[in-house]
Protein backbone atom coordinates (compact mmCIF):
# COMPACT_ATOMS: atom_id res chain seq x y z
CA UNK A 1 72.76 42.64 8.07
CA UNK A 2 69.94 41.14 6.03
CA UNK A 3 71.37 42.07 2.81
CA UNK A 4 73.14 38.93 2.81
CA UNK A 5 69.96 37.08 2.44
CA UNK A 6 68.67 35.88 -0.82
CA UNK A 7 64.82 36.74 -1.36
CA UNK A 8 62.48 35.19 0.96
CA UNK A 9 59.65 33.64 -1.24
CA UNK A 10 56.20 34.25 0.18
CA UNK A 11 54.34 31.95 -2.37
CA UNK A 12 50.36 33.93 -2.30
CA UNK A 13 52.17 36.96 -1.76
CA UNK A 14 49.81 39.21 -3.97
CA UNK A 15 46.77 38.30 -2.35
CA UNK A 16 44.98 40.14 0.98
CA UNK A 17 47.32 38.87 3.67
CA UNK A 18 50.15 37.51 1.48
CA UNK A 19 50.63 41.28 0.95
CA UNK A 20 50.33 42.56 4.35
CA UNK A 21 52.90 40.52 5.43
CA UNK A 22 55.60 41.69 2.91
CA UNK A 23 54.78 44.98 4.18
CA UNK A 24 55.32 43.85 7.61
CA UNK A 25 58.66 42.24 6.90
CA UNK A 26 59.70 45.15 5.22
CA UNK A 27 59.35 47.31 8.26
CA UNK A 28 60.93 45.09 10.73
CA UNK A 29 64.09 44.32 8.17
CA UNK A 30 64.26 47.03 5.40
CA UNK A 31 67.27 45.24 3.02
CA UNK A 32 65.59 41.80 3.28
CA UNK A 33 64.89 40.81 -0.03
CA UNK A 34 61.50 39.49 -0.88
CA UNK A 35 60.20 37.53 -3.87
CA UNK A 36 56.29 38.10 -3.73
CA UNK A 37 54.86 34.89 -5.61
CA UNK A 38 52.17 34.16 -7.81
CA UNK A 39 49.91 32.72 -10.54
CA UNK A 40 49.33 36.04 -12.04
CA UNK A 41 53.09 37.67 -12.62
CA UNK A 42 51.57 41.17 -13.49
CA UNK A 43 49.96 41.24 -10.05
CA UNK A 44 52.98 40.16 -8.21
CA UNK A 45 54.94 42.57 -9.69
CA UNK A 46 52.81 44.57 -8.66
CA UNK A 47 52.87 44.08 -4.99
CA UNK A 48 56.45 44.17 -5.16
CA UNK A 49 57.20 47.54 -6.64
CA UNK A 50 54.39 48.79 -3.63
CA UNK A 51 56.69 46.63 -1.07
CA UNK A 52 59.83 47.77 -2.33
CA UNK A 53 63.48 45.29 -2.51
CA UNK A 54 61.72 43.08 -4.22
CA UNK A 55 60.24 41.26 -7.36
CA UNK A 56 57.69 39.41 -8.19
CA UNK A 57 57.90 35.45 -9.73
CA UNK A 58 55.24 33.28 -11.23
CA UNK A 59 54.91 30.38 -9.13
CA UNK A 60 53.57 27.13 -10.49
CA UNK A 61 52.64 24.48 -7.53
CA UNK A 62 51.95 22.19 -10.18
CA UNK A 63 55.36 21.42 -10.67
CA UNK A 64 58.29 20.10 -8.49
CA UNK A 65 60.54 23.17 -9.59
CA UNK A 66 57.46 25.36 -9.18
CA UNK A 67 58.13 26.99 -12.20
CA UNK A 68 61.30 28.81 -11.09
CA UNK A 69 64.02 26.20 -12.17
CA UNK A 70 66.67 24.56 -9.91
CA UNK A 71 69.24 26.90 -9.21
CA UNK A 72 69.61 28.25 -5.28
CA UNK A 73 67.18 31.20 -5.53
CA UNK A 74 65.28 31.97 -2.21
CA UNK A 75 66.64 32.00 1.61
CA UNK A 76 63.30 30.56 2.59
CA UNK A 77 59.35 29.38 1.38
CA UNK A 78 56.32 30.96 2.90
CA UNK A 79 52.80 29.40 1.90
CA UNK A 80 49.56 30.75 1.96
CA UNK A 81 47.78 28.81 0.66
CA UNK A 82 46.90 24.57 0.93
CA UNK A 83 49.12 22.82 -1.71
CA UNK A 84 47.70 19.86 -2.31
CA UNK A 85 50.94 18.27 -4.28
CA UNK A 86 53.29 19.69 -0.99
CA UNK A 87 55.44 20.88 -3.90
CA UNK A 88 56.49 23.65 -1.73
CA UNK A 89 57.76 22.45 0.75
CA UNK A 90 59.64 19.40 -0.90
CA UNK A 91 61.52 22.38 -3.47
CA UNK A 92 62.00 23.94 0.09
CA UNK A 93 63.84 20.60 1.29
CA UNK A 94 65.83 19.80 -1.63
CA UNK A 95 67.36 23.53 -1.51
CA UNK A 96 67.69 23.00 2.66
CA UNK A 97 65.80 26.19 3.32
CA UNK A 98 63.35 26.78 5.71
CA UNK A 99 59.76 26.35 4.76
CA UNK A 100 56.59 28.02 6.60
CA UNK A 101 53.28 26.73 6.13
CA UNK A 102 49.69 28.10 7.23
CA UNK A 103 46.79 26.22 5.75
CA UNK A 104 46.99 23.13 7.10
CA UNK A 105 43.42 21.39 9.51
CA UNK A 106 44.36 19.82 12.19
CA UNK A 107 43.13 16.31 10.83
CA UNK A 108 45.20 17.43 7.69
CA UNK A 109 48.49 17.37 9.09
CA UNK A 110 49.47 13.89 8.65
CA UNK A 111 51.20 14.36 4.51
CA UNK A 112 53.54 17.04 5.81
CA UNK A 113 54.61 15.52 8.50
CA UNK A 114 55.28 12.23 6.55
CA UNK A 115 57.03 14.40 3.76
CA UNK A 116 59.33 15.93 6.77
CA UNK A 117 59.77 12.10 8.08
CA UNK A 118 61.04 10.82 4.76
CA UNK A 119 63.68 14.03 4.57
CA UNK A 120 64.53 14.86 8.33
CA UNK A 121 67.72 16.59 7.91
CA UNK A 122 66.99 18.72 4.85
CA UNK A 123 65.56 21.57 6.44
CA UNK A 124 63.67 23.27 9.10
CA UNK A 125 59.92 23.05 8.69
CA UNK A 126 57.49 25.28 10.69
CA UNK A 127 53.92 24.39 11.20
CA UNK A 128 52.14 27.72 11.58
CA UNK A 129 48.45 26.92 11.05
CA UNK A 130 47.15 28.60 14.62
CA UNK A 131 44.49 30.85 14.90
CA UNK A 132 45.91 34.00 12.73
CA UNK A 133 48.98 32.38 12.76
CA UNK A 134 50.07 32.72 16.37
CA UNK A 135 47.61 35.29 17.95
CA UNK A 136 45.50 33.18 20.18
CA UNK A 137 48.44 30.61 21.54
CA UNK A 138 51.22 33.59 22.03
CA UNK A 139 49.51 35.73 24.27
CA UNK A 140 48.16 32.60 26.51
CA UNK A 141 52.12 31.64 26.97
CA UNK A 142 52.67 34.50 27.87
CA UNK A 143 49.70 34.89 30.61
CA UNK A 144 50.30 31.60 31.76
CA UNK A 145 53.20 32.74 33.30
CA UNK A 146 51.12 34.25 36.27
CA UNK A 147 49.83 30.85 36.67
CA UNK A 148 51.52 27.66 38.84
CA UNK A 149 49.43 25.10 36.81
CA UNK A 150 46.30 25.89 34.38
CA UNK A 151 42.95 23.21 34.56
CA UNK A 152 41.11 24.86 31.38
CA UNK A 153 42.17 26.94 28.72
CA UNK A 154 38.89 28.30 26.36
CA UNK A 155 39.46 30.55 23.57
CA UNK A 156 36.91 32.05 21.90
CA UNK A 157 37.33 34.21 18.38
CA UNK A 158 35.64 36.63 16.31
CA UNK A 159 36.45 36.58 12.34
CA UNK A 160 33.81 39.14 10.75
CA UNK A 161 31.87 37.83 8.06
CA UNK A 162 32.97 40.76 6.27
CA UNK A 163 36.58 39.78 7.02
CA UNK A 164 37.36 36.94 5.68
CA UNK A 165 40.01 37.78 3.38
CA UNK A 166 41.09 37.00 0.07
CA UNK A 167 40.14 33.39 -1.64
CA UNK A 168 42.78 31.33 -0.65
CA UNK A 169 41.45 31.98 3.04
CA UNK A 170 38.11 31.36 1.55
CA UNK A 171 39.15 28.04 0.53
CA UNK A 172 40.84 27.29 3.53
CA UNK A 173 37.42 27.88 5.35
CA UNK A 174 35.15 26.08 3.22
CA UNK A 175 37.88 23.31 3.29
CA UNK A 176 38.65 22.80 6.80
CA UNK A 177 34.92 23.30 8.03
CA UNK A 178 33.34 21.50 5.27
CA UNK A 179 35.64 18.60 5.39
CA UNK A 180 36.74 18.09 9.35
CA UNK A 181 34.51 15.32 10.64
CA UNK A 182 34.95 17.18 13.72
CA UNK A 183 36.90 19.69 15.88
CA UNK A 184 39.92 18.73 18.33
CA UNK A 185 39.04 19.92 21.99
CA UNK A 186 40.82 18.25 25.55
CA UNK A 187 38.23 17.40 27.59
CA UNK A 188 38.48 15.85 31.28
CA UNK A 189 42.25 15.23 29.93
CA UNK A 190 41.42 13.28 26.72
CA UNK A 191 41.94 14.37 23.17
CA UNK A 192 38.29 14.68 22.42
CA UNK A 193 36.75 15.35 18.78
CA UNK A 194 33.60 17.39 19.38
CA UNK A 195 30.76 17.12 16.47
CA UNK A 196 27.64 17.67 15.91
CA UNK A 197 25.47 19.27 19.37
CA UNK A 198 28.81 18.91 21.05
CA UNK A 199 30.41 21.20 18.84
CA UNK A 200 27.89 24.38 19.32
CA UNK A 201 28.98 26.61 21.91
CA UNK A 202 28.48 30.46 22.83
CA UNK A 203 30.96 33.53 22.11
CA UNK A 204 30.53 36.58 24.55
CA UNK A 205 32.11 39.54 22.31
CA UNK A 206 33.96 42.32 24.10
CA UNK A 207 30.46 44.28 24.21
CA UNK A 208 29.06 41.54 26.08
CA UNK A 209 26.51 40.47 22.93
CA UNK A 210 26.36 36.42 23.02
CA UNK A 211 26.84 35.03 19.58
CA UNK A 212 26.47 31.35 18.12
CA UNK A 213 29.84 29.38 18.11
CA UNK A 214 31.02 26.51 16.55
CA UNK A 215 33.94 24.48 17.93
CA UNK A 216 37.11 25.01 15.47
CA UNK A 217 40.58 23.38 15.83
CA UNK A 218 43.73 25.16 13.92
CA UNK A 219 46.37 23.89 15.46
CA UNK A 220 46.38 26.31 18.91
CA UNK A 221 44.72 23.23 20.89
CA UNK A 222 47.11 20.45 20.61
CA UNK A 223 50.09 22.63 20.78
CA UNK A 224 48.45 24.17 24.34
CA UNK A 225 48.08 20.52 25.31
CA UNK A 226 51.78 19.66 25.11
CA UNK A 227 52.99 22.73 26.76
CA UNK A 228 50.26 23.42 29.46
CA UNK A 229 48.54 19.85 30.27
CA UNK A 230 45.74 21.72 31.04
CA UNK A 231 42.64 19.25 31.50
CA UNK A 232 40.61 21.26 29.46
CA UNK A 233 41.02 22.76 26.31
CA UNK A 234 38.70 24.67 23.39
CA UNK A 235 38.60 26.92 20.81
CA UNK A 236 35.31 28.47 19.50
CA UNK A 237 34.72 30.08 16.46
CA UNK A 238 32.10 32.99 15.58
CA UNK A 239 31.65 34.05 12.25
CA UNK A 240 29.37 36.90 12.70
CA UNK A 241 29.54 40.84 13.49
CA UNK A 242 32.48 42.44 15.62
CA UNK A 243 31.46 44.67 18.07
CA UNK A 244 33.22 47.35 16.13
CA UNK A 245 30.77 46.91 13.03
CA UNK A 246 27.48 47.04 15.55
CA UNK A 247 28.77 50.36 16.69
CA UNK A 248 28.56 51.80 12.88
CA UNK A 249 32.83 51.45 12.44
CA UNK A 250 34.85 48.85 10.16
CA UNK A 251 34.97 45.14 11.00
CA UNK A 252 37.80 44.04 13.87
CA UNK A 253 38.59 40.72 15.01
CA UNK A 254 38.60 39.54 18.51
CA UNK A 255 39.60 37.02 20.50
CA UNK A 256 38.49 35.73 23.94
CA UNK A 257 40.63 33.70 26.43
CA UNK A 258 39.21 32.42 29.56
CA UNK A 259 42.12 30.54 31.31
CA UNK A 260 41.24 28.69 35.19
CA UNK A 261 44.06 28.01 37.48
CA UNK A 262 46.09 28.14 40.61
CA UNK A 263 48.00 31.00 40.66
CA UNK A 264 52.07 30.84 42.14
CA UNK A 265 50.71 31.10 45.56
CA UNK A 266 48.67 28.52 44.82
CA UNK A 267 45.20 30.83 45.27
CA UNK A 268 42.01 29.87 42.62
CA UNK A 269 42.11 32.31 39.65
CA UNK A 270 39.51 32.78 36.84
CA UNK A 271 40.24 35.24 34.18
CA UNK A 272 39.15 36.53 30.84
CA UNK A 273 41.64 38.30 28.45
CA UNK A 274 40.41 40.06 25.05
CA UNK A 275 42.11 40.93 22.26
CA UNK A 276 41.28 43.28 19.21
CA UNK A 277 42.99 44.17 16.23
CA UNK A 278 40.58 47.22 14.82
CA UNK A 279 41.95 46.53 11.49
CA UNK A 280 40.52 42.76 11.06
CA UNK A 281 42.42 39.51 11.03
CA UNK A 282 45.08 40.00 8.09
CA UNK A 283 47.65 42.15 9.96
CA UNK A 284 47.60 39.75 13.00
CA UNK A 285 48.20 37.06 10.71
CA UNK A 286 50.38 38.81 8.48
CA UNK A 287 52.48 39.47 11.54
CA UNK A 288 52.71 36.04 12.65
CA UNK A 289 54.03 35.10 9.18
CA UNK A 290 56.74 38.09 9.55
CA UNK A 291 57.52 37.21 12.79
CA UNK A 292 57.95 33.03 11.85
CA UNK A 293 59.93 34.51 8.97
CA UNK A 294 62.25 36.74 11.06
CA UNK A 295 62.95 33.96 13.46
CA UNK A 296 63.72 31.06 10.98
CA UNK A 297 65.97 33.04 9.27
CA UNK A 298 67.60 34.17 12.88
CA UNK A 299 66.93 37.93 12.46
CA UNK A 300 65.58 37.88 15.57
CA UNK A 301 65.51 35.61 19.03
CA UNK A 302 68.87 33.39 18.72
CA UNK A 303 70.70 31.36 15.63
CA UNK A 304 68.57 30.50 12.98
CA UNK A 305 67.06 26.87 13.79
CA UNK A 306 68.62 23.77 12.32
CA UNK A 307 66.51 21.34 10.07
CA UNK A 308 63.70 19.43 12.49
CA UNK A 309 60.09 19.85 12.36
CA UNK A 310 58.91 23.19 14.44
CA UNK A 311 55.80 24.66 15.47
CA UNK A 312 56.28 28.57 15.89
CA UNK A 313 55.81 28.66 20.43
CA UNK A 314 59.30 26.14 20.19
CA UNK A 315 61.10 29.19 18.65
CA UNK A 316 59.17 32.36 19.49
CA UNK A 317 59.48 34.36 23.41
CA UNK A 318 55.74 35.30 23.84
CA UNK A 319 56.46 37.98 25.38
CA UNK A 320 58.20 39.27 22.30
CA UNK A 321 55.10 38.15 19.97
CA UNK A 322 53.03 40.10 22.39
CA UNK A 323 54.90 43.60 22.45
CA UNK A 324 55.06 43.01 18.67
CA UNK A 325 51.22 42.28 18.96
CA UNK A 326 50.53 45.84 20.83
CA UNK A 327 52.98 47.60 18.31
CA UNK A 328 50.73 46.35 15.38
CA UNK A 329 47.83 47.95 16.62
CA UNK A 330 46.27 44.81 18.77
CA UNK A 331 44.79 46.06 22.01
CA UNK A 332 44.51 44.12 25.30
CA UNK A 333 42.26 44.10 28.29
CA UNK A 334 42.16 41.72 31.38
CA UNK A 335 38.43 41.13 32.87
CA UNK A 336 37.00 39.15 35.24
CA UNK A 337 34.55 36.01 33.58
CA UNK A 338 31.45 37.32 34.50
CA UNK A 339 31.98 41.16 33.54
């Protein structure tokens, strides 16, 4: 079925999660073809021969053809890294194929948008920049289905300091946190941009160890806005030591969600869900890219979209994301607040 694909083009394809994610794709849809992309060709090439069905390209975002010519060549564009000219995703539009990006602030959004504005009906774009590409927001869709209406929605996460990745997610980092005036949060209702002392918070890790926190915003908070209302809204990050690593074993990542509501009988409910991928955060990520690409190509949960602007929860069943979630090695574990 998905030989009759041409190569998807995952554009940072040789580097630490780039790479992952080819692997992942391969798994789910062995005769996809895949075009891992990349300054250095050798490397690429590389990857590819490890990945198998497919071959490697030298991709230059410098130019509007990004070094690959003009002729139909790819079934879709995956980014991982921040390109600053958007070359990728205008060669995406002009060849109407879908285009997945994961790089992009919050307070950065505004050129792709404006490039999709200018060129609605060219192609589907998917704005994927969520924590780890989908691992915080998926699994709170999906508990929120226990719920009849959710006040406050905090999210706390873990990324190891020795699991940061390769050095486009590096960049990202440095970017987004040395750049963003502040983070987004919904407070008392309001789009609020916390700075400064508002911006320090607390992260409890699945051990129970308190860590410092700093208020983050990938794109998980405004997207929980529109589709919960919840009055309250947060995501704090900790970059610091899993619990994993202060028990003498390899870095994880983790992730804390603390959701308040009225449940369907319309009772109070408080609860705390963790998640923990003992591998770090490149295979949940990596997933979330394999999953965006499985879906925009329509491999997977109904017709492949037609051309609009997307973010991944629009196309995705969480409960799908999840199960895919505990396949990949992510653990769950429901708790009350205070345990």
């Amino acid at each position: 079925m998905s030989s009759k694909f041409l190569p998807v083009l995952i554009v940072g394809g040789s580097g630490v999660v780039g790479s992952q994610a080819a692997r992942i794709i391969r798994r789910l849809h062995p005769t996809l073809p895949i075009a891992i992309g990349g300054r250095d060709l050798g490397r690429a090439e590389a990857v590819a021969r490890e990945v198998g069905g497919a071959v490697g390209v030298s991709v230059d975002l410098s130019r509007p053809d990004l070094g690959l010519g003009d002729a139909p060549r790819f079934s879709a564009v995956v980014i991982f890294l921040k390109d600053e000219k958007l070359s990728s995703m205008r060669y995406a539009q002009r060849h109407g194929i879908p285009y997945i990006s994961l790089s992009s602030g919050t307070f950065e959004v505004g050129p792709e948008m404006a490039q999709y504005i200018h060129a609605p009906d060219s192609a589907p774009i998917l704005l994927a920049s969520h924590w780890l590409a989908g691992a915080a927001i998926f699994p709170i869709l999906d508990f929120a289905k226990a719920y009849e209406a959710i006040d406050t929605i905090r999210i706390g996460v873990l990324l190891d300091e020795e699991d940061m990745g390769g050095p486009a997610a590096l960049a990202d980092y440095n970017r987004i946190t040395g750049l963003a005036p502040a983070a987004l949060t919904v407070a008392d209702g309001k789009f609020h941009w916390a700075g400064g002392e508002d911006s320090k918070a607390r992260f409890r890790s699945v051990d129970g160890v308190e860590l410092e926190a700093t208020a983050y915003s990938p794109f998980d908070v405004m997207a929980l806005s529109a589709r919960t209302n919840a009055s309250d809204i947060r995501l704090d990050l900790a970059y610091s030591v899993s619990a994993s690593r202060r028990r003498g074993e390899p870095f994880s990542t983790e992730i804390a969600i603390d959701i308040k509501g009225r449940d369907k009988h319309g009772e109070l409910v408080d609860r705390r869900y963790e998640i923990v991928h003992p591998q770090g955060q490149a295979p949940l990520t990596a997933l979330g890219v394999a999953l965006a690409v499985e879906r925009m190509l329509g491999l997977e949960g109904g017709a492949a979209p037609t051309p609009g602007l997307y973010l991944p929860e629009v196309l995705i069943e969480p409960a799908y994301y999840v199960r895919r979630m505990k396949e990949f090695g992510a653990s769950f574990a429901e708790r009350t607040p205070a345990a």
